[in-house]
C-alpha atoms as a PDB file:
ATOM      1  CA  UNK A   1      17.352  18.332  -0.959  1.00  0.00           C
ATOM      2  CA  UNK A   2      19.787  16.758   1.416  1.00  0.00           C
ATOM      3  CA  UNK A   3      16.994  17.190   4.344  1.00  0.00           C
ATOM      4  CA  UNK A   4      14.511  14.383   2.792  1.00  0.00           C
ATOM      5  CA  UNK A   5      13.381  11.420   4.829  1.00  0.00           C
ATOM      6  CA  UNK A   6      14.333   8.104   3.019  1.00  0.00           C
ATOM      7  CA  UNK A   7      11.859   5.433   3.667  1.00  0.00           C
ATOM      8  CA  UNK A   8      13.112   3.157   5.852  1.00  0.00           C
ATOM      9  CA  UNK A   9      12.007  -0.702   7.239  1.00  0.00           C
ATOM     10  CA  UNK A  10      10.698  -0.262  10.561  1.00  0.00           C
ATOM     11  CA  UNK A  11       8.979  -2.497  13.364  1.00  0.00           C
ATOM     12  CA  UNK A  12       5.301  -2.817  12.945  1.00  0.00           C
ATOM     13  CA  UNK A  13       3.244  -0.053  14.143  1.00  0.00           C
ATOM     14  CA  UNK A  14       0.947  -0.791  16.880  1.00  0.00           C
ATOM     15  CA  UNK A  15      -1.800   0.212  15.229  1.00  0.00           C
ATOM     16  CA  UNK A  16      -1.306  -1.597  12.215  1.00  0.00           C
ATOM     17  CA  UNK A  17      -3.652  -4.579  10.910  1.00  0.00           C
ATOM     18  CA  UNK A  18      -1.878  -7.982   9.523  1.00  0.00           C
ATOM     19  CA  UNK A  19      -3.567 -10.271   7.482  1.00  0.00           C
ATOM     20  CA  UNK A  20      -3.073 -13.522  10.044  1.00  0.00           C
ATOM     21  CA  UNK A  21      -0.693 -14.102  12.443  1.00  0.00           C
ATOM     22  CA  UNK A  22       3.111 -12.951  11.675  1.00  0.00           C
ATOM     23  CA  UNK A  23       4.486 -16.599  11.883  1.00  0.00           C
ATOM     24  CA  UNK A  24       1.743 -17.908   9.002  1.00  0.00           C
ATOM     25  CA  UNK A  25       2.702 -14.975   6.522  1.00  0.00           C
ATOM     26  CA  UNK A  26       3.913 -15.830   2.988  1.00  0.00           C
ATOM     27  CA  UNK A  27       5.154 -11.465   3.010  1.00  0.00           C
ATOM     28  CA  UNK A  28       5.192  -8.756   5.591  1.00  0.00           C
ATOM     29  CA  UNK A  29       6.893  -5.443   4.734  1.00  0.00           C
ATOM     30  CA  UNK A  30       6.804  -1.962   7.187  1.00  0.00           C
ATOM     31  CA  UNK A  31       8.268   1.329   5.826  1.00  0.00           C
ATOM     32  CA  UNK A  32       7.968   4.495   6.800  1.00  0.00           C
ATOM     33  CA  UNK A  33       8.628   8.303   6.160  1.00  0.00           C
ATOM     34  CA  UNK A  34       8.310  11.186   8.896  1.00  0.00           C
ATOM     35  CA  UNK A  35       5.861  13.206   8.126  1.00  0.00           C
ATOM     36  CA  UNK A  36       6.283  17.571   9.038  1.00  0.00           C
ATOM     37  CA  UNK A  37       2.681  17.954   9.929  1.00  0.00           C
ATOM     38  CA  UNK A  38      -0.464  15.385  10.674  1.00  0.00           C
ATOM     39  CA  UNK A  39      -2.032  13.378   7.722  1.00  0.00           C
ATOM     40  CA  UNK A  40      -4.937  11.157   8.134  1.00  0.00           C
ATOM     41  CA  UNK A  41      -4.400   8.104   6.462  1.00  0.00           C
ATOM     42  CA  UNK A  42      -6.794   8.470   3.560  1.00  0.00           C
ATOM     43  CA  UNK A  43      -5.141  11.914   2.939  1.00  0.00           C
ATOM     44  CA  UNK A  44      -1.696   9.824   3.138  1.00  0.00           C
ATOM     45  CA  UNK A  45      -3.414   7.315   0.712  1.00  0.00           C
ATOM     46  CA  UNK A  46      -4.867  10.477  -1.539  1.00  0.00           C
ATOM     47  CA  UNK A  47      -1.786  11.870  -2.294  1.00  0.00           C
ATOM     48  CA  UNK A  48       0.100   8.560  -3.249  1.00  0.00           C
ATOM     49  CA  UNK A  49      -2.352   8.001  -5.034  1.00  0.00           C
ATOM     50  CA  UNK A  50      -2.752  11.545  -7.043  1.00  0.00           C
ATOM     51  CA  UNK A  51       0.877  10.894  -9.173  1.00  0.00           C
ATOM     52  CA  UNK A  52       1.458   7.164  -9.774  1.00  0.00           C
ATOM     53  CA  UNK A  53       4.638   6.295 -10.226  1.00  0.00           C
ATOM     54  CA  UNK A  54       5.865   5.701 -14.095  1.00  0.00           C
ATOM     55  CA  UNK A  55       5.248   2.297 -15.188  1.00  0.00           C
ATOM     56  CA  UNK A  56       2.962   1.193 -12.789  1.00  0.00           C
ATOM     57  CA  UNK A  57      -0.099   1.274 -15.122  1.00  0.00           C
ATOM     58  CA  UNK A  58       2.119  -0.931 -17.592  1.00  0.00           C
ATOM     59  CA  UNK A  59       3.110  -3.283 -14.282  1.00  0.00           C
ATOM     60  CA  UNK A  60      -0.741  -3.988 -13.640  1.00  0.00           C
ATOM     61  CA  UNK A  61      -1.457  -4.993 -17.411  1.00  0.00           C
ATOM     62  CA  UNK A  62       1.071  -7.314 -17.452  1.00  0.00           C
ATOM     63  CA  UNK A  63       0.251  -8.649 -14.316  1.00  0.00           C
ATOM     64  CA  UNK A  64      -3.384  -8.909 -15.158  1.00  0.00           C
ATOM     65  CA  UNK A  65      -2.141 -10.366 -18.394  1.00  0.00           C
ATOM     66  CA  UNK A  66      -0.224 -13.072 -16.525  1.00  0.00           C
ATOM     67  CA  UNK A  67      -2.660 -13.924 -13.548  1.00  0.00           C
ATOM     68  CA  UNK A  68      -5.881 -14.333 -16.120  1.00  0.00           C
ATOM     69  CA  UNK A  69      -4.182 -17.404 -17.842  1.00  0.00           C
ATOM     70  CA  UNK A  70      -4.288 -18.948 -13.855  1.00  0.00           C
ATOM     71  CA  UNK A  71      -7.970 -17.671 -13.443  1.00  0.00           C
ATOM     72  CA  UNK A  72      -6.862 -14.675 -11.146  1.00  0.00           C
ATOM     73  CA  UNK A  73      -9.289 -11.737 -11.778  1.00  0.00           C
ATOM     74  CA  UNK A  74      -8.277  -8.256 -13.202  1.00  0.00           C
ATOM     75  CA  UNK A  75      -7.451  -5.685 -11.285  1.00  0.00           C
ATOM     76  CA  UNK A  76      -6.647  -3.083 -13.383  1.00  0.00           C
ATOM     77  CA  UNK A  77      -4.532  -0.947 -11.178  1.00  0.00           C
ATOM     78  CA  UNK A  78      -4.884   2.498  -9.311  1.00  0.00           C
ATOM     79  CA  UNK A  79      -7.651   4.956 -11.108  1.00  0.00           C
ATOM     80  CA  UNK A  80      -6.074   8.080  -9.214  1.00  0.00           C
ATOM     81  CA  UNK A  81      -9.154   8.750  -7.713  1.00  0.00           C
ATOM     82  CA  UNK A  82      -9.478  11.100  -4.592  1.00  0.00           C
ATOM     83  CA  UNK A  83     -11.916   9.400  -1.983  1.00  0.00           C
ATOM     84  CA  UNK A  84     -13.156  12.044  -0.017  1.00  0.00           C
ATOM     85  CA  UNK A  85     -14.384   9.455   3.122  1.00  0.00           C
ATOM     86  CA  UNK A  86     -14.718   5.331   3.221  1.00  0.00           C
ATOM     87  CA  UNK A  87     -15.906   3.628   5.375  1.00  0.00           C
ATOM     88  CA  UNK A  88     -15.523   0.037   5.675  1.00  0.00           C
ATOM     89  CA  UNK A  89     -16.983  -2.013   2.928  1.00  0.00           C
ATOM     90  CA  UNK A  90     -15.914   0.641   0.284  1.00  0.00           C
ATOM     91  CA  UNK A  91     -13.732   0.163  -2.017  1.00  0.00           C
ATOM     92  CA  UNK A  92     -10.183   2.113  -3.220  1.00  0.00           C
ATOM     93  CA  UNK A  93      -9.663   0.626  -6.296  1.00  0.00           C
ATOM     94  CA  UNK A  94      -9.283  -2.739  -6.180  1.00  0.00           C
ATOM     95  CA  UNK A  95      -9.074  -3.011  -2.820  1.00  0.00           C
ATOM     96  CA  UNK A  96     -11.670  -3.402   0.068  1.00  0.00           C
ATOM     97  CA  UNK A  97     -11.989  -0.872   3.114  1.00  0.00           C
ATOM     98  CA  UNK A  98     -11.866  -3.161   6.107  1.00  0.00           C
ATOM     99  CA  UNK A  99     -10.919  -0.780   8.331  1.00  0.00           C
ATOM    100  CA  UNK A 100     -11.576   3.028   8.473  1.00  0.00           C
ATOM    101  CA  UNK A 101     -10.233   5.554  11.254  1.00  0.00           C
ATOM    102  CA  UNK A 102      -7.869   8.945  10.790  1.00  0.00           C
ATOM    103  CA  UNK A 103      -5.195   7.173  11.676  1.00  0.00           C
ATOM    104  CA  UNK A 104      -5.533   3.561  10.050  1.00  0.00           C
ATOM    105  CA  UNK A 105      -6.314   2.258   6.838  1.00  0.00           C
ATOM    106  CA  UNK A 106      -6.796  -1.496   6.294  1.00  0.00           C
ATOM    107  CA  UNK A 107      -7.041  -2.458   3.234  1.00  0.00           C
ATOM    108  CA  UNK A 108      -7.080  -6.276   1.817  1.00  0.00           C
ATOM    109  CA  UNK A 109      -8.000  -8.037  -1.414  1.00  0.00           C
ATOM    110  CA  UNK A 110      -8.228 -11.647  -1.403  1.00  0.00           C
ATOM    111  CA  UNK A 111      -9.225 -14.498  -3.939  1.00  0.00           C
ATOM    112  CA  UNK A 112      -8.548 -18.517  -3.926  1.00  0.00           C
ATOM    113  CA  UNK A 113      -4.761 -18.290  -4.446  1.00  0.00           C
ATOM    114  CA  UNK A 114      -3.725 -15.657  -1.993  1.00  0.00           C
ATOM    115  CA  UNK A 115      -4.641 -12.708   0.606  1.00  0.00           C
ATOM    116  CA  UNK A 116      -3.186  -9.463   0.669  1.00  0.00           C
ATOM    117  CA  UNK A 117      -3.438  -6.907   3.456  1.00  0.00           C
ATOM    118  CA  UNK A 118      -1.657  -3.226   3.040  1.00  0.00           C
ATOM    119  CA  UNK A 119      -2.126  -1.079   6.324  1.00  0.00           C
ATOM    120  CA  UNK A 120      -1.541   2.710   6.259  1.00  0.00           C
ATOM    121  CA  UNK A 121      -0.806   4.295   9.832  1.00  0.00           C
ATOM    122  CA  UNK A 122      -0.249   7.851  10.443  1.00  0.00           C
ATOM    123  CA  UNK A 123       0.816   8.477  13.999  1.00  0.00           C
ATOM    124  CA  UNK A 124       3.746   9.595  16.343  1.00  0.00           C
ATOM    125  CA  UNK A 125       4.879  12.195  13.418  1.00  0.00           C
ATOM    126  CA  UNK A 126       5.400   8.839  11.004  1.00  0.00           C
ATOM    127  CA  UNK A 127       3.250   7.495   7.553  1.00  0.00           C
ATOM    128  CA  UNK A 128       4.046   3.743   7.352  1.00  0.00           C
ATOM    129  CA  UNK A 129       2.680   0.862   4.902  1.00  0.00           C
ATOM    130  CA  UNK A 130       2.343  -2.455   6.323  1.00  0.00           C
ATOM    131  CA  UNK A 131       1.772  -5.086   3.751  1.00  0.00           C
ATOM    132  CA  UNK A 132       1.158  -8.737   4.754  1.00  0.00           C
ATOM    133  CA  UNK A 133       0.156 -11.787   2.259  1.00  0.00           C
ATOM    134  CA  UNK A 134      -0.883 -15.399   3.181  1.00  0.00           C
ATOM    135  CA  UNK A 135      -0.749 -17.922   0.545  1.00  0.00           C
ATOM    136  CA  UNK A 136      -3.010 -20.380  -0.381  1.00  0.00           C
ATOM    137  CA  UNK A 137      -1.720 -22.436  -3.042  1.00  0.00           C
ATOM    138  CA  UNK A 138       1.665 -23.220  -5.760  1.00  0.00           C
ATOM    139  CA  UNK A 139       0.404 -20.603  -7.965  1.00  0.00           C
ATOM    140  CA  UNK A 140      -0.218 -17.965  -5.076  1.00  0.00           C
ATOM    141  CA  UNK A 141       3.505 -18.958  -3.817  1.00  0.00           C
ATOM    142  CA  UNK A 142       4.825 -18.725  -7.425  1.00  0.00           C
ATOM    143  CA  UNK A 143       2.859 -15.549  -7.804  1.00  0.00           C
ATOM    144  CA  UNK A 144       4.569 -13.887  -4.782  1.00  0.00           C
ATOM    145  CA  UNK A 145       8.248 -14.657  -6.002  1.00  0.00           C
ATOM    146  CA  UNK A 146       8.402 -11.917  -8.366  1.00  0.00           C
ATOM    147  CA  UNK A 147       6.364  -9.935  -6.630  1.00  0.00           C
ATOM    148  CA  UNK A 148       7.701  -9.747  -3.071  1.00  0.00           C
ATOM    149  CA  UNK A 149      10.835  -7.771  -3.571  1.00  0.00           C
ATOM    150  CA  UNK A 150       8.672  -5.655  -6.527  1.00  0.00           C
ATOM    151  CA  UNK A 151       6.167  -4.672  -3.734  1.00  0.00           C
ATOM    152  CA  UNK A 152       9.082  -3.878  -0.995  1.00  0.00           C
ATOM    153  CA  UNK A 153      10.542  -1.241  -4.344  1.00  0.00           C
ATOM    154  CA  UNK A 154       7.388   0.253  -5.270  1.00  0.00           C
ATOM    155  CA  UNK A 155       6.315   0.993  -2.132  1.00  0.00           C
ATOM    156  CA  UNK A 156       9.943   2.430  -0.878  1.00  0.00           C
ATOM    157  CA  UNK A 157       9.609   4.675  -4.339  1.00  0.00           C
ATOM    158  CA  UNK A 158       5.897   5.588  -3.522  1.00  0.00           C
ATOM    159  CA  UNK A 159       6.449   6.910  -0.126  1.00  0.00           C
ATOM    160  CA  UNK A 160      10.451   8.449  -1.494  1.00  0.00           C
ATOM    161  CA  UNK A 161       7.994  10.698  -3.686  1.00  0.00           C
ATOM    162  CA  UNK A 162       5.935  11.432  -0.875  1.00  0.00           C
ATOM    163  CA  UNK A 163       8.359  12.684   1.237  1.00  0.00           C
ATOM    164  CA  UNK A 164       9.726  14.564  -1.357  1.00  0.00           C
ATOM    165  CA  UNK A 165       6.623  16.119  -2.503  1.00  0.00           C
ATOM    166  CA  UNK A 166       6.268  16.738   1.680  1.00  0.00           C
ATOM    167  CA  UNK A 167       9.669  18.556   2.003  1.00  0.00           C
ATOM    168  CA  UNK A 168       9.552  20.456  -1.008  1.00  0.00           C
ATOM    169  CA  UNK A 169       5.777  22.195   0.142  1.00  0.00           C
ATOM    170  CA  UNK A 170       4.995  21.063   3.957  1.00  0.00           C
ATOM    171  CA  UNK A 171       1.398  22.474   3.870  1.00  0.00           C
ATOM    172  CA  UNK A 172       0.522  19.537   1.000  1.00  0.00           C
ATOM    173  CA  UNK A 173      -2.999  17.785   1.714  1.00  0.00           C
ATOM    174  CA  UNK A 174      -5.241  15.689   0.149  1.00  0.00           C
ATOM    175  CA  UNK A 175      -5.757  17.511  -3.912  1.00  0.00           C
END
Protein backbone atom coordinates (compact mmCIF):
# COMPACT_ATOMS: atom_id res chain seq x y z
CA UNK A 1 0.00 0.00 0.00
CA UNK A 2 2.97 2.22 0.56
CA UNK A 3 3.31 2.54 -3.49
CA UNK A 4 -0.06 4.76 -3.89
CA UNK A 5 0.00 8.14 -5.55
CA UNK A 6 -1.40 10.85 -3.13
CA UNK A 7 -3.16 13.54 -4.96
CA UNK A 8 -1.26 16.36 -5.05
CA UNK A 9 -1.85 20.42 -6.14
CA UNK A 10 -0.24 20.87 -9.32
CA UNK A 11 0.14 23.75 -12.04
CA UNK A 12 -2.67 23.86 -14.47
CA UNK A 13 -2.57 21.48 -17.24
CA UNK A 14 -2.29 22.88 -20.59
CA UNK A 15 -5.08 21.40 -21.75
CA UNK A 16 -7.30 22.33 -19.15
CA UNK A 17 -10.45 24.79 -19.58
CA UNK A 18 -11.01 27.72 -16.80
CA UNK A 19 -14.10 29.33 -16.38
CA UNK A 20 -12.65 33.17 -17.12
CA UNK A 21 -9.48 34.43 -16.78
CA UNK A 22 -7.26 33.21 -13.63
CA UNK A 23 -7.00 36.80 -12.13
CA UNK A 24 -11.17 37.21 -12.12
CA UNK A 25 -11.66 33.73 -10.29
CA UNK A 26 -13.58 33.62 -6.98
CA UNK A 27 -11.78 29.46 -6.78
CA UNK A 28 -9.31 27.56 -8.85
CA UNK A 29 -8.07 24.18 -7.58
CA UNK A 30 -5.61 21.50 -9.79
CA UNK A 31 -4.89 17.99 -8.36
CA UNK A 32 -3.70 15.21 -9.73
CA UNK A 33 -2.89 11.39 -9.45
CA UNK A 34 -0.50 9.35 -11.92
CA UNK A 35 -2.23 7.14 -13.59
CA UNK A 36 -0.34 3.21 -14.58
CA UNK A 37 -2.01 3.00 -17.91
CA UNK A 38 -4.12 5.60 -20.32
CA UNK A 39 -7.72 6.69 -19.27
CA UNK A 40 -9.83 8.87 -21.34
CA UNK A 41 -11.35 11.36 -19.37
CA UNK A 42 -14.93 10.16 -19.35
CA UNK A 43 -13.52 6.72 -18.28
CA UNK A 44 -11.56 8.86 -15.49
CA UNK A 45 -14.98 10.57 -14.81
CA UNK A 46 -16.86 6.88 -14.97
CA UNK A 47 -15.06 5.40 -12.40
CA UNK A 48 -15.22 8.37 -9.84
CA UNK A 49 -18.24 8.36 -10.43
CA UNK A 50 -19.17 4.40 -10.02
CA UNK A 51 -18.43 4.53 -5.83
CA UNK A 52 -19.30 7.96 -4.40
CA UNK A 53 -17.70 8.75 -1.58
CA UNK A 54 -19.79 8.29 1.92
CA UNK A 55 -21.73 11.25 2.72
CA UNK A 56 -21.77 12.92 -0.35
CA UNK A 57 -25.45 12.13 -1.16
CA UNK A 58 -26.23 13.63 2.45
CA UNK A 59 -23.72 16.81 1.45
CA UNK A 60 -25.97 17.58 -1.73
CA UNK A 61 -29.36 17.50 0.33
CA UNK A 62 -28.23 19.78 2.63
CA UNK A 63 -26.82 21.90 0.22
CA UNK A 64 -29.89 21.84 -1.92
CA UNK A 65 -31.70 22.38 1.33
CA UNK A 66 -29.69 25.54 2.01
CA UNK A 67 -29.35 27.11 -1.59
CA UNK A 68 -33.42 26.73 -2.28
CA UNK A 69 -34.20 29.25 0.60
CA UNK A 70 -31.76 31.82 -1.78
CA UNK A 71 -33.62 30.62 -5.01
CA UNK A 72 -30.58 28.40 -6.15
CA UNK A 73 -32.00 25.34 -8.05
CA UNK A 74 -31.59 21.63 -6.95
CA UNK A 75 -29.10 19.70 -7.98
CA UNK A 76 -29.50 16.64 -6.46
CA UNK A 77 -26.05 15.24 -6.65
CA UNK A 78 -24.19 12.43 -8.67
CA UNK A 79 -26.77 9.51 -10.00
CA UNK A 80 -23.69 7.06 -10.55
CA UNK A 81 -24.50 6.75 -13.93
CA UNK A 82 -21.97 5.34 -16.56
CA UNK A 83 -22.09 7.63 -19.78
CA UNK A 84 -20.92 5.60 -22.41
CA UNK A 85 -20.06 8.91 -24.92
CA UNK A 86 -21.11 12.90 -24.55
CA UNK A 87 -20.73 15.10 -26.54
CA UNK A 88 -21.05 18.64 -25.86
CA UNK A 89 -24.44 19.83 -24.85
CA UNK A 90 -25.04 16.58 -22.79
CA UNK A 91 -25.34 16.46 -19.60
CA UNK A 92 -23.43 14.34 -16.49
CA UNK A 93 -25.61 14.94 -13.88
CA UNK A 94 -26.01 18.22 -13.12
CA UNK A 95 -23.53 19.40 -15.08
CA UNK A 96 -23.27 20.51 -18.81
CA UNK A 97 -20.74 18.90 -21.42
CA UNK A 98 -19.02 21.92 -22.87
CA UNK A 99 -16.28 20.26 -23.99
CA UNK A 100 -15.78 16.62 -25.20
CA UNK A 101 -12.34 14.98 -26.39
CA UNK A 102 -10.36 11.65 -24.88
CA UNK A 103 -8.34 13.66 -23.16
CA UNK A 104 -10.53 16.68 -21.77
CA UNK A 105 -13.63 17.04 -20.08
CA UNK A 106 -15.16 20.49 -19.47
CA UNK A 107 -17.73 20.57 -17.53
CA UNK A 108 -19.60 23.86 -16.02
CA UNK A 109 -22.91 24.65 -14.35
CA UNK A 110 -23.85 28.11 -13.93
CA UNK A 111 -26.95 30.14 -12.58
CA UNK A 112 -27.37 34.02 -11.42
CA UNK A 113 -25.19 33.75 -8.29
CA UNK A 114 -22.17 31.91 -9.52
CA UNK A 115 -20.27 29.77 -12.36
CA UNK A 116 -18.54 26.70 -11.85
CA UNK A 117 -16.16 25.00 -14.25
CA UNK A 118 -14.46 21.38 -13.25
CA UNK A 119 -11.95 20.21 -16.07
CA UNK A 120 -10.78 16.56 -16.21
CA UNK A 121 -7.39 16.03 -18.21
CA UNK A 122 -5.80 12.79 -18.78
CA UNK A 123 -2.41 13.18 -20.37
CA UNK A 124 1.45 12.81 -19.86
CA UNK A 125 0.68 9.54 -17.56
CA UNK A 126 -1.44 12.12 -15.07
CA UNK A 127 -5.63 12.42 -14.24
CA UNK A 128 -6.07 15.99 -12.90
CA UNK A 129 -9.36 18.06 -11.87
CA UNK A 130 -9.29 21.63 -12.49
CA UNK A 131 -12.09 23.45 -10.84
CA UNK A 132 -12.58 27.22 -11.34
CA UNK A 133 -15.70 29.44 -9.99
CA UNK A 134 -16.52 33.15 -10.76
CA UNK A 135 -18.87 34.86 -8.55
CA UNK A 136 -21.58 36.91 -9.25
CA UNK A 137 -23.08 38.19 -6.23
CA UNK A 138 -22.95 38.28 -1.82
CA UNK A 139 -24.79 35.13 -1.78
CA UNK A 140 -22.56 33.37 -4.54
CA UNK A 141 -19.41 34.76 -2.40
CA UNK A 142 -21.06 33.58 0.87
CA UNK A 143 -21.94 30.38 -0.88
CA UNK A 144 -18.28 29.64 -1.81
CA UNK A 145 -16.88 30.13 1.85
CA UNK A 146 -17.87 26.86 3.03
CA UNK A 147 -17.55 25.38 0.07
CA UNK A 148 -14.07 26.20 -1.25
CA UNK A 149 -11.92 24.24 1.09
CA UNK A 150 -15.00 21.34 1.03
CA UNK A 151 -14.45 21.10 -2.81
CA UNK A 152 -10.38 21.16 -2.51
CA UNK A 153 -11.23 17.74 0.30
CA UNK A 154 -13.66 15.98 -1.72
CA UNK A 155 -11.96 16.10 -4.66
CA UNK A 156 -8.34 15.14 -2.98
CA UNK A 157 -10.55 12.03 -1.38
CA UNK A 158 -12.22 11.29 -4.83
CA UNK A 159 -9.14 10.96 -6.82
CA UNK A 160 -7.13 9.20 -3.20
CA UNK A 161 -9.83 6.38 -4.00
CA UNK A 162 -9.02 6.39 -7.46
CA UNK A 163 -5.63 5.82 -7.21
CA UNK A 164 -6.17 3.34 -4.83
CA UNK A 165 -8.70 1.46 -6.68
CA UNK A 166 -5.81 2.00 -9.73
CA UNK A 167 -2.92 0.42 -7.69
CA UNK A 168 -4.74 -2.24 -6.16
CA UNK A 169 -6.03 -3.68 -10.01
CA UNK A 170 -4.07 -1.57 -12.86
CA UNK A 171 -6.21 -3.03 -15.73
CA UNK A 172 -9.49 -1.01 -14.05
CA UNK A 173 -11.69 0.78 -16.86
CA UNK A 174 -14.76 2.32 -17.19
CA UNK A 175 -17.61 -0.55 -15.27
Amino acid sequence: MGNIAHPMRCPMPPAADLIAPRAQLAFYDSQSIPLPHPLTALEAWNLQMARPLPLMALAFRIRDAISARFGVKQIGGFSGRRAVSVQPGDHLDFFLVERAEPQVLTLTERDRHLDVMTCLTTGGGRLAITSSVVTHNGFGRAYMLPVAPAHRLIVRAMLRRLAKDLARDPAVRSP
